[in-house]
PDB file of N, CA and C in Angstrom:
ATOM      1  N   UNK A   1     -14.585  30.456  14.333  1.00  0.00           N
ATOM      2  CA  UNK A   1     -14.398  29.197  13.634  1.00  0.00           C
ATOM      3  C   UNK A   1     -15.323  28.125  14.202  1.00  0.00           C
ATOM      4  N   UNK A   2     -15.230  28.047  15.706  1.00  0.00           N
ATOM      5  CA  UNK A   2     -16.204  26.905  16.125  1.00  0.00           C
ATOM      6  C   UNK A   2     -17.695  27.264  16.107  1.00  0.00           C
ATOM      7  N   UNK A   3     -18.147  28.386  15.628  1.00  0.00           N
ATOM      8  CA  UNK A   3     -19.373  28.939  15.537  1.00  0.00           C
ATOM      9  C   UNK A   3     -19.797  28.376  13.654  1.00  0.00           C
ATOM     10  N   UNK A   4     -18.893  28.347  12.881  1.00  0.00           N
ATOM     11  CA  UNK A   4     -18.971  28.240  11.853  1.00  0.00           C
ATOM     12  C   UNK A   4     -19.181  26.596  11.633  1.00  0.00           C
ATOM     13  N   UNK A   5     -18.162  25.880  12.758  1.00  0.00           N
ATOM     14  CA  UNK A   5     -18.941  24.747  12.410  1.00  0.00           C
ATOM     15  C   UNK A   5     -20.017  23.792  13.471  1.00  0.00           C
ATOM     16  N   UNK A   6     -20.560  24.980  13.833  1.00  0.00           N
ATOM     17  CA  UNK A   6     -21.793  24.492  15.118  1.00  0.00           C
ATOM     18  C   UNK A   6     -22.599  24.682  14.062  1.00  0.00           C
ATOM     19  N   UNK A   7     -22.319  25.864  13.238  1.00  0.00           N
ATOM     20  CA  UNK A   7     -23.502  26.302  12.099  1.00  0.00           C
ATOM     21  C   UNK A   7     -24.105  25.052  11.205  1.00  0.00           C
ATOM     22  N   UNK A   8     -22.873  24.829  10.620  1.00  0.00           N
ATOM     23  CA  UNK A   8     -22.768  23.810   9.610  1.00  0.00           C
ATOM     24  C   UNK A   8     -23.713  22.166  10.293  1.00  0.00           C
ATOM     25  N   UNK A   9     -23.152  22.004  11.329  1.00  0.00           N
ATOM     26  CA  UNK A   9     -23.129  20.835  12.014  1.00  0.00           C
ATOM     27  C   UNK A   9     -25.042  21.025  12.553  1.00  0.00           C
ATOM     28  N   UNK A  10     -25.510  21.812  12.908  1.00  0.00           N
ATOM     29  CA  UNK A  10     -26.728  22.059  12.746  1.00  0.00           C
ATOM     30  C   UNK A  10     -27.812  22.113  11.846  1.00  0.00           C
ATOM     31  N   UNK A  11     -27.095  22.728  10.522  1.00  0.00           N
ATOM     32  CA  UNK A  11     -27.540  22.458   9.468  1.00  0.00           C
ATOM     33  C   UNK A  11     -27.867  21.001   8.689  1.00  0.00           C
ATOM     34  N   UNK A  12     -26.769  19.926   8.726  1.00  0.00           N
ATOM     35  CA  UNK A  12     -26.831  19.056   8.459  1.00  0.00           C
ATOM     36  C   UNK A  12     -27.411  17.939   9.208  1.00  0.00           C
ATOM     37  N   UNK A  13     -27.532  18.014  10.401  1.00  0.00           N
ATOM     38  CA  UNK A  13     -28.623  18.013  11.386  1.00  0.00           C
ATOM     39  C   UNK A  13     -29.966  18.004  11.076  1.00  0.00           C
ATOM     40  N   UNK A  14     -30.566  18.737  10.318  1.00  0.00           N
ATOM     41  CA  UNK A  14     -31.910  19.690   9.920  1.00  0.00           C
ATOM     42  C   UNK A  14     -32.428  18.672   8.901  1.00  0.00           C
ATOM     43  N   UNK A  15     -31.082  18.865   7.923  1.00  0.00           N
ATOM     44  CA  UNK A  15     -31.181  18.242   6.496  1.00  0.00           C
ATOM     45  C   UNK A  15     -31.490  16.635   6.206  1.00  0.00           C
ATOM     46  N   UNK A  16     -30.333  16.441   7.126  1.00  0.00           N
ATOM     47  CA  UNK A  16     -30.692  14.592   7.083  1.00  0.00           C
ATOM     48  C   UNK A  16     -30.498  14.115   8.162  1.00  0.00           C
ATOM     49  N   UNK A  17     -32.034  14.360   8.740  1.00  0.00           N
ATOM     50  CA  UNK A  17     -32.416  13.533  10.233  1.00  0.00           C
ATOM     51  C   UNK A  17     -31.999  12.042  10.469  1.00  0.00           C
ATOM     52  N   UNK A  18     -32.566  10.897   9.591  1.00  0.00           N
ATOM     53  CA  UNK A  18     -32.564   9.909   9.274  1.00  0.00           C
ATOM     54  C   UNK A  18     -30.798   9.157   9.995  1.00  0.00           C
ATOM     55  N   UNK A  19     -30.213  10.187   8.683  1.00  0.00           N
ATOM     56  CA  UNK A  19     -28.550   9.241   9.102  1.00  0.00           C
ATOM     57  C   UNK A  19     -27.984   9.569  10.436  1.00  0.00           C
ATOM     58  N   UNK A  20     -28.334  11.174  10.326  1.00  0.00           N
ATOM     59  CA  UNK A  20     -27.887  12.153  11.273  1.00  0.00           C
ATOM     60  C   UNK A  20     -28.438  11.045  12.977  1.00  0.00           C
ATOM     61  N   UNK A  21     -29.571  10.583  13.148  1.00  0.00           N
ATOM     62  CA  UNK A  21     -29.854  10.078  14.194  1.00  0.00           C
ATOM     63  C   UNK A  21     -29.049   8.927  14.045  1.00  0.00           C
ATOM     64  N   UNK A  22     -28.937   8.134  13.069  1.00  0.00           N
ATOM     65  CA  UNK A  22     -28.033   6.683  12.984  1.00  0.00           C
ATOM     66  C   UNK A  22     -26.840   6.767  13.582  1.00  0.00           C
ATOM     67  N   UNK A  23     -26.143   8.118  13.084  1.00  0.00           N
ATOM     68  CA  UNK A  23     -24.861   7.872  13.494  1.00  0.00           C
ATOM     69  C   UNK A  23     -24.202   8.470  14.890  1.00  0.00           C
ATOM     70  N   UNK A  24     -25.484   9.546  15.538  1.00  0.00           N
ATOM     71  CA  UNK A  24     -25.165  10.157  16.605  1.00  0.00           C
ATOM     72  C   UNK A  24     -25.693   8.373  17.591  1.00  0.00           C
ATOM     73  N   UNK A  25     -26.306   7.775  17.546  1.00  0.00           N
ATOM     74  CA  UNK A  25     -26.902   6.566  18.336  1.00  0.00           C
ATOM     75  C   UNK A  25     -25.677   5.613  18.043  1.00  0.00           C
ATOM     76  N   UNK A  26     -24.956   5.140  16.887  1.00  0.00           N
ATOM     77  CA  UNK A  26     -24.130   4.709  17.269  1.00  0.00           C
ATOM     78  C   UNK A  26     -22.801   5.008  17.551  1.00  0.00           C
ATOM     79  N   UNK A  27     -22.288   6.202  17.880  1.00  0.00           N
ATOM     80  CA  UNK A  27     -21.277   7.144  18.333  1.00  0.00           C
ATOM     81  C   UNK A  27     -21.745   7.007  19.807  1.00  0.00           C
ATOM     82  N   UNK A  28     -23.228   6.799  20.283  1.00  0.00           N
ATOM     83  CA  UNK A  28     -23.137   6.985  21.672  1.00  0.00           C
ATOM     84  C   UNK A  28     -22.772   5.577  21.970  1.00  0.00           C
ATOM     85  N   UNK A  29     -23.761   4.168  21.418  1.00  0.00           N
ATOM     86  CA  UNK A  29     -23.824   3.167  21.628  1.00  0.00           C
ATOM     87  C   UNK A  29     -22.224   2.888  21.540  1.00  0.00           C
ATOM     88  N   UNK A  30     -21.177   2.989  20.715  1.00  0.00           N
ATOM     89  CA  UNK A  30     -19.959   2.970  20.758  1.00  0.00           C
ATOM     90  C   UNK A  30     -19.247   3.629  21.772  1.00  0.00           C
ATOM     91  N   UNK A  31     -19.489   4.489  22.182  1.00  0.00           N
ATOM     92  CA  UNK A  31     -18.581   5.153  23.762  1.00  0.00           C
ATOM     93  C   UNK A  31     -18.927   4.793  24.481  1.00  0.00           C
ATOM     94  N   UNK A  32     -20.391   3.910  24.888  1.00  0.00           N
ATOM     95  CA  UNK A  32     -20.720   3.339  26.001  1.00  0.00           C
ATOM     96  C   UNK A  32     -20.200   2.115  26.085  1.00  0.00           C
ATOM     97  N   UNK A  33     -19.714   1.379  24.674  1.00  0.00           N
ATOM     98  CA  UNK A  33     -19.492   0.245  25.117  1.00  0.00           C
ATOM     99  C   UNK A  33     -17.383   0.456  25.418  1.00  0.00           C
ATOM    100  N   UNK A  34     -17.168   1.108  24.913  1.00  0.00           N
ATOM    101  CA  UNK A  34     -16.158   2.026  24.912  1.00  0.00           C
ATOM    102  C   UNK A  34     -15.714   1.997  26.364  1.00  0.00           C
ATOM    103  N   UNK A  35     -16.716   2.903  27.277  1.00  0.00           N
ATOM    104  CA  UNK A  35     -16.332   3.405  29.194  1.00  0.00           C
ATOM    105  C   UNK A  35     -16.829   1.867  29.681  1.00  0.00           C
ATOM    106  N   UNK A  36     -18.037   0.982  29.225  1.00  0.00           N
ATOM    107  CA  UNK A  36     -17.971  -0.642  30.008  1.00  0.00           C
ATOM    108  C   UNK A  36     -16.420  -1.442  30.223  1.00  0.00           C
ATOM    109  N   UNK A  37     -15.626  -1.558  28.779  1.00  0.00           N
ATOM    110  CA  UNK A  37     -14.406  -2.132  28.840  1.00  0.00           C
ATOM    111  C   UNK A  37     -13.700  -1.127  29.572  1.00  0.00           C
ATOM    112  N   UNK A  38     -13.430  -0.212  29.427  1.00  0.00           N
ATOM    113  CA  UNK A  38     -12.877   0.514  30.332  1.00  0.00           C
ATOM    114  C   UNK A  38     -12.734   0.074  31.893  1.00  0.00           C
ATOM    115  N   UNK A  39     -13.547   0.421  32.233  1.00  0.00           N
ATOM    116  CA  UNK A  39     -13.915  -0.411  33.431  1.00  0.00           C
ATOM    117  C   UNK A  39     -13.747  -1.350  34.192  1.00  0.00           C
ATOM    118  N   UNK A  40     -14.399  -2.547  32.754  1.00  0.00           N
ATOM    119  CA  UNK A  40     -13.401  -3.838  33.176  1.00  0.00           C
ATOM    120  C   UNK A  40     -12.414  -4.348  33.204  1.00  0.00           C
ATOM    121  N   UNK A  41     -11.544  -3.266  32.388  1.00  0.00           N
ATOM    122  CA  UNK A  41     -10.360  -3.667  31.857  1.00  0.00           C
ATOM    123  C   UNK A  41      -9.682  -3.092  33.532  1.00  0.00           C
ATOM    124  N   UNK A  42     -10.034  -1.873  33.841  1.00  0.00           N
ATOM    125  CA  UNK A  42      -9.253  -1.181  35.226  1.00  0.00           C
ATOM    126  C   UNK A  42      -9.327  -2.137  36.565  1.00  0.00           C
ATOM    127  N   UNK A  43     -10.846  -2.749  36.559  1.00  0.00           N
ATOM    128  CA  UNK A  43     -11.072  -3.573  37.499  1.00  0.00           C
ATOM    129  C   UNK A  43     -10.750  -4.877  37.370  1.00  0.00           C
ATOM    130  N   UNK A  44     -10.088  -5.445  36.432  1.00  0.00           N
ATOM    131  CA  UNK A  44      -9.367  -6.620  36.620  1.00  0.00           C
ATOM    132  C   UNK A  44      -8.160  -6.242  36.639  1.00  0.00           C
ATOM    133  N   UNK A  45      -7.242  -4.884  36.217  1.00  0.00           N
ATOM    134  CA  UNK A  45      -5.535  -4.731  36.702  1.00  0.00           C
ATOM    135  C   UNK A  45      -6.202  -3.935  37.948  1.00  0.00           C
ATOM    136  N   UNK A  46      -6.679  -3.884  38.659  1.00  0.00           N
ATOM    137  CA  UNK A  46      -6.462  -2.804  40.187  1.00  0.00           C
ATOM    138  C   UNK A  46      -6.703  -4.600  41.106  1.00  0.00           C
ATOM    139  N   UNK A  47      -6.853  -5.727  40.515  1.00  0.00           N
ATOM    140  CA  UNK A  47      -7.288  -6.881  41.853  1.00  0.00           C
ATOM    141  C   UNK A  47      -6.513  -6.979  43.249  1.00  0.00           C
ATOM    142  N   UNK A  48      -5.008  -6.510  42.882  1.00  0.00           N
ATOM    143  CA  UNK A  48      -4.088  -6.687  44.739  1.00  0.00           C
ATOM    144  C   UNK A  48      -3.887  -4.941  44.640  1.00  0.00           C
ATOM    145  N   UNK A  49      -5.115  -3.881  44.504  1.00  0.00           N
ATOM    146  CA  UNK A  49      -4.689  -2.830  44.822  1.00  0.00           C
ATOM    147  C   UNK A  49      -5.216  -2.487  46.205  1.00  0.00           C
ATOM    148  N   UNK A  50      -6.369  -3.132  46.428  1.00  0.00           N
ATOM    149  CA  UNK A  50      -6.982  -3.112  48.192  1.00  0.00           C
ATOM    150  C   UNK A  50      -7.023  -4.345  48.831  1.00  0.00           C
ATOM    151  N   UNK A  51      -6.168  -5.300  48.633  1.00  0.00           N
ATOM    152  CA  UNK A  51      -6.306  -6.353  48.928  1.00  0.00           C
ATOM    153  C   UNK A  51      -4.139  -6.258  49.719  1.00  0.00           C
ATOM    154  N   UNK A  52      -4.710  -7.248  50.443  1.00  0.00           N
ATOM    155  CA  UNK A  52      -3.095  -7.630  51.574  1.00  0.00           C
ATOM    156  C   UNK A  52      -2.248  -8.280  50.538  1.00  0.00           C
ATOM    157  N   UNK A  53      -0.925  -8.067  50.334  1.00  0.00           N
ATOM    158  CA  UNK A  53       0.045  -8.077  49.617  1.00  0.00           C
ATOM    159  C   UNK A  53      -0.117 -10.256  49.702  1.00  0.00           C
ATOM    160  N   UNK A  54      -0.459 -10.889  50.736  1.00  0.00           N
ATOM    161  CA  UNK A  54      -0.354 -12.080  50.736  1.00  0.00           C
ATOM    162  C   UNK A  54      -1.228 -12.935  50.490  1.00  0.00           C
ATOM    163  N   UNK A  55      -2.580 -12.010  49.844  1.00  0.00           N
ATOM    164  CA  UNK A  55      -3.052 -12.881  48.761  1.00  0.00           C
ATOM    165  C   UNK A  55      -2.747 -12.578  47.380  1.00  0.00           C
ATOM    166  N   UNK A  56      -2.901 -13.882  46.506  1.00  0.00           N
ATOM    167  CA  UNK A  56      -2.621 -13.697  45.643  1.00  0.00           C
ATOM    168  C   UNK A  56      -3.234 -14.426  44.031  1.00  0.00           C
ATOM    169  N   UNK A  57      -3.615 -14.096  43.030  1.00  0.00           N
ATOM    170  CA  UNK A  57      -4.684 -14.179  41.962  1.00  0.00           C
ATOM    171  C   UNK A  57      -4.204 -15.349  41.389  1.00  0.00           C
ATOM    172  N   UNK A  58      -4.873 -16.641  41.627  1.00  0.00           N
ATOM    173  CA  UNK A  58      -4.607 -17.885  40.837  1.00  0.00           C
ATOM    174  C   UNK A  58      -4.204 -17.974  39.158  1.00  0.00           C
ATOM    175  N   UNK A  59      -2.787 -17.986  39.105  1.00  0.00           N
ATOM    176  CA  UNK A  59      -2.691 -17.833  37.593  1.00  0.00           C
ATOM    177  C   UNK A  59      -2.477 -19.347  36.996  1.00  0.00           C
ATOM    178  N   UNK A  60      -1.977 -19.811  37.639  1.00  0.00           N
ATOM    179  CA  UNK A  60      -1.874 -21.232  37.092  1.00  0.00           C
ATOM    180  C   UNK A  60      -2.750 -22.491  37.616  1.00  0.00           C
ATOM    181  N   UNK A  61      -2.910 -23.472  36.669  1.00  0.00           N
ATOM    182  CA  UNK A  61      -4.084 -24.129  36.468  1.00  0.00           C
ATOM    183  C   UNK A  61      -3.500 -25.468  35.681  1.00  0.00           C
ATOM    184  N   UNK A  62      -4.322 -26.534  36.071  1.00  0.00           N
ATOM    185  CA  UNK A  62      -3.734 -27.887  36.534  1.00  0.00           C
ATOM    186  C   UNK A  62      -3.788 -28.405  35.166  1.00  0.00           C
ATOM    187  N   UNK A  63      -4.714 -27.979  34.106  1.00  0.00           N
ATOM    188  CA  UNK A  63      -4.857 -28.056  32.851  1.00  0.00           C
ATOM    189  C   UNK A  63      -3.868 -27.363  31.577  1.00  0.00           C
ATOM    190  N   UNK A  64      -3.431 -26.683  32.238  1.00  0.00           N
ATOM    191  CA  UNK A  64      -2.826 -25.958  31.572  1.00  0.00           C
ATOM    192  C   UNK A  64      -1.556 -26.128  30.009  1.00  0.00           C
ATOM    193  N   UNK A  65      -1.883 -25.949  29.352  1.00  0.00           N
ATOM    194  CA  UNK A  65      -0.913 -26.085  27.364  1.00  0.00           C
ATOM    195  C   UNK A  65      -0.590 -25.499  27.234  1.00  0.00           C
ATOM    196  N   UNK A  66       0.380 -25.278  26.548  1.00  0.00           N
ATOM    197  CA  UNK A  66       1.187 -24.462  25.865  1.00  0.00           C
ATOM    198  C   UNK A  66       1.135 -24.304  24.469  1.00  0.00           C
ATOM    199  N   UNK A  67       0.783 -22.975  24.117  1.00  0.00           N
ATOM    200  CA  UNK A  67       0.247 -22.631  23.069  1.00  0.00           C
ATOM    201  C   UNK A  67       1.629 -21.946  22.077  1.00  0.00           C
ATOM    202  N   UNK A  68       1.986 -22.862  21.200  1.00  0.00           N
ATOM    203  CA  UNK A  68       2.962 -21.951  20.585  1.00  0.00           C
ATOM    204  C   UNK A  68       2.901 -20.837  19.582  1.00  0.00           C
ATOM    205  N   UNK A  69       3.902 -19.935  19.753  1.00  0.00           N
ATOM    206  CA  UNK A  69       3.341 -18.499  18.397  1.00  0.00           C
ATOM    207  C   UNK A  69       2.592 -18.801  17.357  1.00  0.00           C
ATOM    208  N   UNK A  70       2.936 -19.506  16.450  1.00  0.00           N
ATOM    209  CA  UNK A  70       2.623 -20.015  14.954  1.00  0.00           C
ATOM    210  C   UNK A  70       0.675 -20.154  14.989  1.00  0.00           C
ATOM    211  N   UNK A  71       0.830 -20.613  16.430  1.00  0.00           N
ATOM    212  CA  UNK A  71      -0.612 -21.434  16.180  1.00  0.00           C
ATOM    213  C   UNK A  71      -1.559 -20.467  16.035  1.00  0.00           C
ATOM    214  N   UNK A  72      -1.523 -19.086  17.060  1.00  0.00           N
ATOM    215  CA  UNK A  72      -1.933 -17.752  16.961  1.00  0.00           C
ATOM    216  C   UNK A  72      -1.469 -16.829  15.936  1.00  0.00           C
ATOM    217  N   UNK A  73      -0.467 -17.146  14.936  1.00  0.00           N
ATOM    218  CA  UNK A  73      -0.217 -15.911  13.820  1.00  0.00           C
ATOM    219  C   UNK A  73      -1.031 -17.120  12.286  1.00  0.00           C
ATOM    220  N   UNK A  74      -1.117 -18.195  12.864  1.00  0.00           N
ATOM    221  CA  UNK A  74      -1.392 -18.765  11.380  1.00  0.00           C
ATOM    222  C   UNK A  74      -3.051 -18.261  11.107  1.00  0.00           C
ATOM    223  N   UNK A  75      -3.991 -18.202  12.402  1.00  0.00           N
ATOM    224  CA  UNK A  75      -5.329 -17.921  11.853  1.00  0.00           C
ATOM    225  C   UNK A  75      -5.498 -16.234  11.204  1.00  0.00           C
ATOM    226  N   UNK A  76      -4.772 -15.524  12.373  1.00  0.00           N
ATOM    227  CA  UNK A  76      -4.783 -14.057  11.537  1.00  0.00           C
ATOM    228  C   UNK A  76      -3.740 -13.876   9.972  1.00  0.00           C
ATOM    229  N   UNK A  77      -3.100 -14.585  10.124  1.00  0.00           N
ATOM    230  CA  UNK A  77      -2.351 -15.277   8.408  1.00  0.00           C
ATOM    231  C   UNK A  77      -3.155 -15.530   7.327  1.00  0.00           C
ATOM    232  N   UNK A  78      -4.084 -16.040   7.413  1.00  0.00           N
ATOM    233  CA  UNK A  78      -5.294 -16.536   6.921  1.00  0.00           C
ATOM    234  C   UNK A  78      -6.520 -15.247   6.905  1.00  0.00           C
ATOM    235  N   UNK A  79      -6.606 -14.836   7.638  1.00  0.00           N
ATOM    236  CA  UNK A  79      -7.924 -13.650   7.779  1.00  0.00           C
ATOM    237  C   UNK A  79      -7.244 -12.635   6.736  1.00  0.00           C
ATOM    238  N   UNK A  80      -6.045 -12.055   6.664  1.00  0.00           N
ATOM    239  CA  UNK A  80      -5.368 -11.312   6.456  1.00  0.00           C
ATOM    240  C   UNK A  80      -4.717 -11.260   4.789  1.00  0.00           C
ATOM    241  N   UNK A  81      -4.736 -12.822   4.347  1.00  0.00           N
ATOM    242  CA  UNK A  81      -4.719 -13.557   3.013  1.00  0.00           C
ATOM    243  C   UNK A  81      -6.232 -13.406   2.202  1.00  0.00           C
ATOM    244  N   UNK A  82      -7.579 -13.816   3.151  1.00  0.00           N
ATOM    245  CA  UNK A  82      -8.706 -13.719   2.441  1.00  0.00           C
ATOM    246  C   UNK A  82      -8.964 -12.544   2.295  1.00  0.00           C
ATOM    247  N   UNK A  83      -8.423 -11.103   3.332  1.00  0.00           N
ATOM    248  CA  UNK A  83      -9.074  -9.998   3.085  1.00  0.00           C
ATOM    249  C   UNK A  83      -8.689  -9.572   1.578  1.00  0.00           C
ATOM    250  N   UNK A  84      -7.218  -9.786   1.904  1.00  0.00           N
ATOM    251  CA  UNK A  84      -6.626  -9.181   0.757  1.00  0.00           C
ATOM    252  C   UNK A  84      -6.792  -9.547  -0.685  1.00  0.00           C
ATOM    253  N   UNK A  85      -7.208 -10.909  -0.761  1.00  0.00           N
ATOM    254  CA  UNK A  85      -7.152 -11.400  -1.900  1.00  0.00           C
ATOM    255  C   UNK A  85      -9.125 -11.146  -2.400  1.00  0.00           C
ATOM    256  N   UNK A  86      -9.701 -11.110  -1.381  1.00  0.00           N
ATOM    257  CA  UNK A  86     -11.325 -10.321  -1.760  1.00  0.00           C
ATOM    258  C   UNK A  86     -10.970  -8.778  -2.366  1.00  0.00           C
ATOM    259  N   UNK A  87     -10.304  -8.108  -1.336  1.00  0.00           N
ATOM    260  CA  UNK A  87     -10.259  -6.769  -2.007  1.00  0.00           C
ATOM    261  C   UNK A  87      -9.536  -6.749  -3.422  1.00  0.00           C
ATOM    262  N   UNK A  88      -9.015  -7.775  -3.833  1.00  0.00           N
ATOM    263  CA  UNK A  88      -8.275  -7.498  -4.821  1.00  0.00           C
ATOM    264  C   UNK A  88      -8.856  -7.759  -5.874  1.00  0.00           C
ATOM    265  N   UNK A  89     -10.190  -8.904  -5.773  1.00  0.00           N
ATOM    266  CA  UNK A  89     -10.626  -9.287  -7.023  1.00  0.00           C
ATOM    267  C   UNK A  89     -11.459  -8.266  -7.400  1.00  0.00           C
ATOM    268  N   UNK A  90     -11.959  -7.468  -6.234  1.00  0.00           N
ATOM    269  CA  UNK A  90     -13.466  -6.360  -6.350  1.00  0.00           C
ATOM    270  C   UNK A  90     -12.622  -5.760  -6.933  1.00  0.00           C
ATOM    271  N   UNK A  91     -11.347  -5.367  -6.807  1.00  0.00           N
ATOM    272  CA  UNK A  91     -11.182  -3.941  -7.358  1.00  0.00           C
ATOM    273  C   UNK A  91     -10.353  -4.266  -8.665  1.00  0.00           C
ATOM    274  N   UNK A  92     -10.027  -5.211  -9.318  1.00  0.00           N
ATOM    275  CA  UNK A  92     -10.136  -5.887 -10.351  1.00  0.00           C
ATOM    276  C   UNK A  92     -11.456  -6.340 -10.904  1.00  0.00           C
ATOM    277  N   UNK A  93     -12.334  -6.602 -10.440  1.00  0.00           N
ATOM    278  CA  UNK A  93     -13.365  -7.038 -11.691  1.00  0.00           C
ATOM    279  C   UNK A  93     -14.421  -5.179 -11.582  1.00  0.00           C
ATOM    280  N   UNK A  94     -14.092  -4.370 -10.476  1.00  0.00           N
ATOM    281  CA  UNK A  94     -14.552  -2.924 -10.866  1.00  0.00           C
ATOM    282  C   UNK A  94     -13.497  -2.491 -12.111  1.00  0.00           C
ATOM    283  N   UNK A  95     -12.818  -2.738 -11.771  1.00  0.00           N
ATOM    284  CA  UNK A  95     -11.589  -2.319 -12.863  1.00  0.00           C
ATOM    285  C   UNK A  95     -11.599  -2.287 -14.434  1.00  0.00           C
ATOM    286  N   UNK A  96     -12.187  -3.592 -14.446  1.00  0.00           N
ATOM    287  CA  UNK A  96     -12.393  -4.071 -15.635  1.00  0.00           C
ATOM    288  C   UNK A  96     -14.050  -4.173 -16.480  1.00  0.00           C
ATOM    289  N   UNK A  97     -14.759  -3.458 -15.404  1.00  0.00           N
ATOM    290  CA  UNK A  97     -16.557  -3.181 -15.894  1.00  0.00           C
ATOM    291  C   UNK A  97     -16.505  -2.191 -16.443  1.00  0.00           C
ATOM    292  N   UNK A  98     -17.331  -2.022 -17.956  1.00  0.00           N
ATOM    293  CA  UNK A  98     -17.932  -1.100 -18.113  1.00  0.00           C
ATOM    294  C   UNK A  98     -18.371  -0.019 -17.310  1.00  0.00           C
ATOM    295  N   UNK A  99     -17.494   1.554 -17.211  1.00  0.00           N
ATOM    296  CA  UNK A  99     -17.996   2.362 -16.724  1.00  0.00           C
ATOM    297  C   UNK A  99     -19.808   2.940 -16.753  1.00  0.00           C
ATOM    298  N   UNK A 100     -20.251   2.745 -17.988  1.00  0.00           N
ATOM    299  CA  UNK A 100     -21.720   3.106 -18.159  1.00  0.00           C
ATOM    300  C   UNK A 100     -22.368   2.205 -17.861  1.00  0.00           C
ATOM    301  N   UNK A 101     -22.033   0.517 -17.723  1.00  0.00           N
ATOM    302  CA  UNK A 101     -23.159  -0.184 -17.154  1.00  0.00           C
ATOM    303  C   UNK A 101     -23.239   0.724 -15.795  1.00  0.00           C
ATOM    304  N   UNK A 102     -21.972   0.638 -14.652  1.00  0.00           N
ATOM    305  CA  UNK A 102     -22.038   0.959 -13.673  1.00  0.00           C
ATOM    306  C   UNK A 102     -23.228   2.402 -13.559  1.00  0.00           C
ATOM    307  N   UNK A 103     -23.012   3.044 -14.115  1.00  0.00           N
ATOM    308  CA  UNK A 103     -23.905   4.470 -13.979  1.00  0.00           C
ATOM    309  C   UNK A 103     -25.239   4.420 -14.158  1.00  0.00           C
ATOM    310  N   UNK A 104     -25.381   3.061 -15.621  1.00  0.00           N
ATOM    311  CA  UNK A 104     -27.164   3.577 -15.518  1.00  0.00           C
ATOM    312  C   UNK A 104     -27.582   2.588 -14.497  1.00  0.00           C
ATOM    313  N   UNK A 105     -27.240   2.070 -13.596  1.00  0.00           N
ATOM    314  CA  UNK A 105     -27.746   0.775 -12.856  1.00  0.00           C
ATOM    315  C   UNK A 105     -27.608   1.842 -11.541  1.00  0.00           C
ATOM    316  N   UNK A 106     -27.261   3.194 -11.220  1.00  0.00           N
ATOM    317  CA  UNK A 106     -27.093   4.014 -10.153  1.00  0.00           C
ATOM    318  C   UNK A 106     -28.360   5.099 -10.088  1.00  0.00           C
TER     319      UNK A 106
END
């Protein structure tokens, strides 16, 4: 089975260099940026893992507001309203086109 699709996967390889390089470059460019956060993400939770229990990571700050829920759900409220209401008109005004304009213009 995995011979069958090394086959395949080689083949298409052969066939269409072009995308075939596009998408293996950004599959890598994506896992690399992928293992960077990784990384940083481990090396900012490991900060009191070699360090003496009696220091300790400045969390609070003299500036500091208070940010209530609403204020953070209203912008993704909004992102989430325009997506939906874009996807809805495309697939309403596709809906409603002439199938053969669409084809000879392809």
């Amino acid at each position: 089975m995995w011979k069958n699709h090394l086959i395949i996967a080689y083949r298409n390889l052969r066939k269409n260099k072009v995308f075939s390089i596009i998408n293996i470059a950004g599959l890598a460019i994506a896992m690399a940026a992928g293992l960077l956060i990784l990384k940083y993400v481990t090396f900012e939770l490991s900060y009191d893992d070699f360090r003496k229990p009696s220091v300790y990571r400045v969390v609070d700050y003299a500036y500091r507001m208070d940010i209530h829920w609403w204020v953070l759900l209203l912008p993704l409220l909004l992102v989430f309203l325009v997506a939906f209401f874009t996807v809805t008109l495309q697939t309403v005004k596709t809906a409603l086109e002439n199938p053969v304009k669409s084809l000879r213009s392809e």
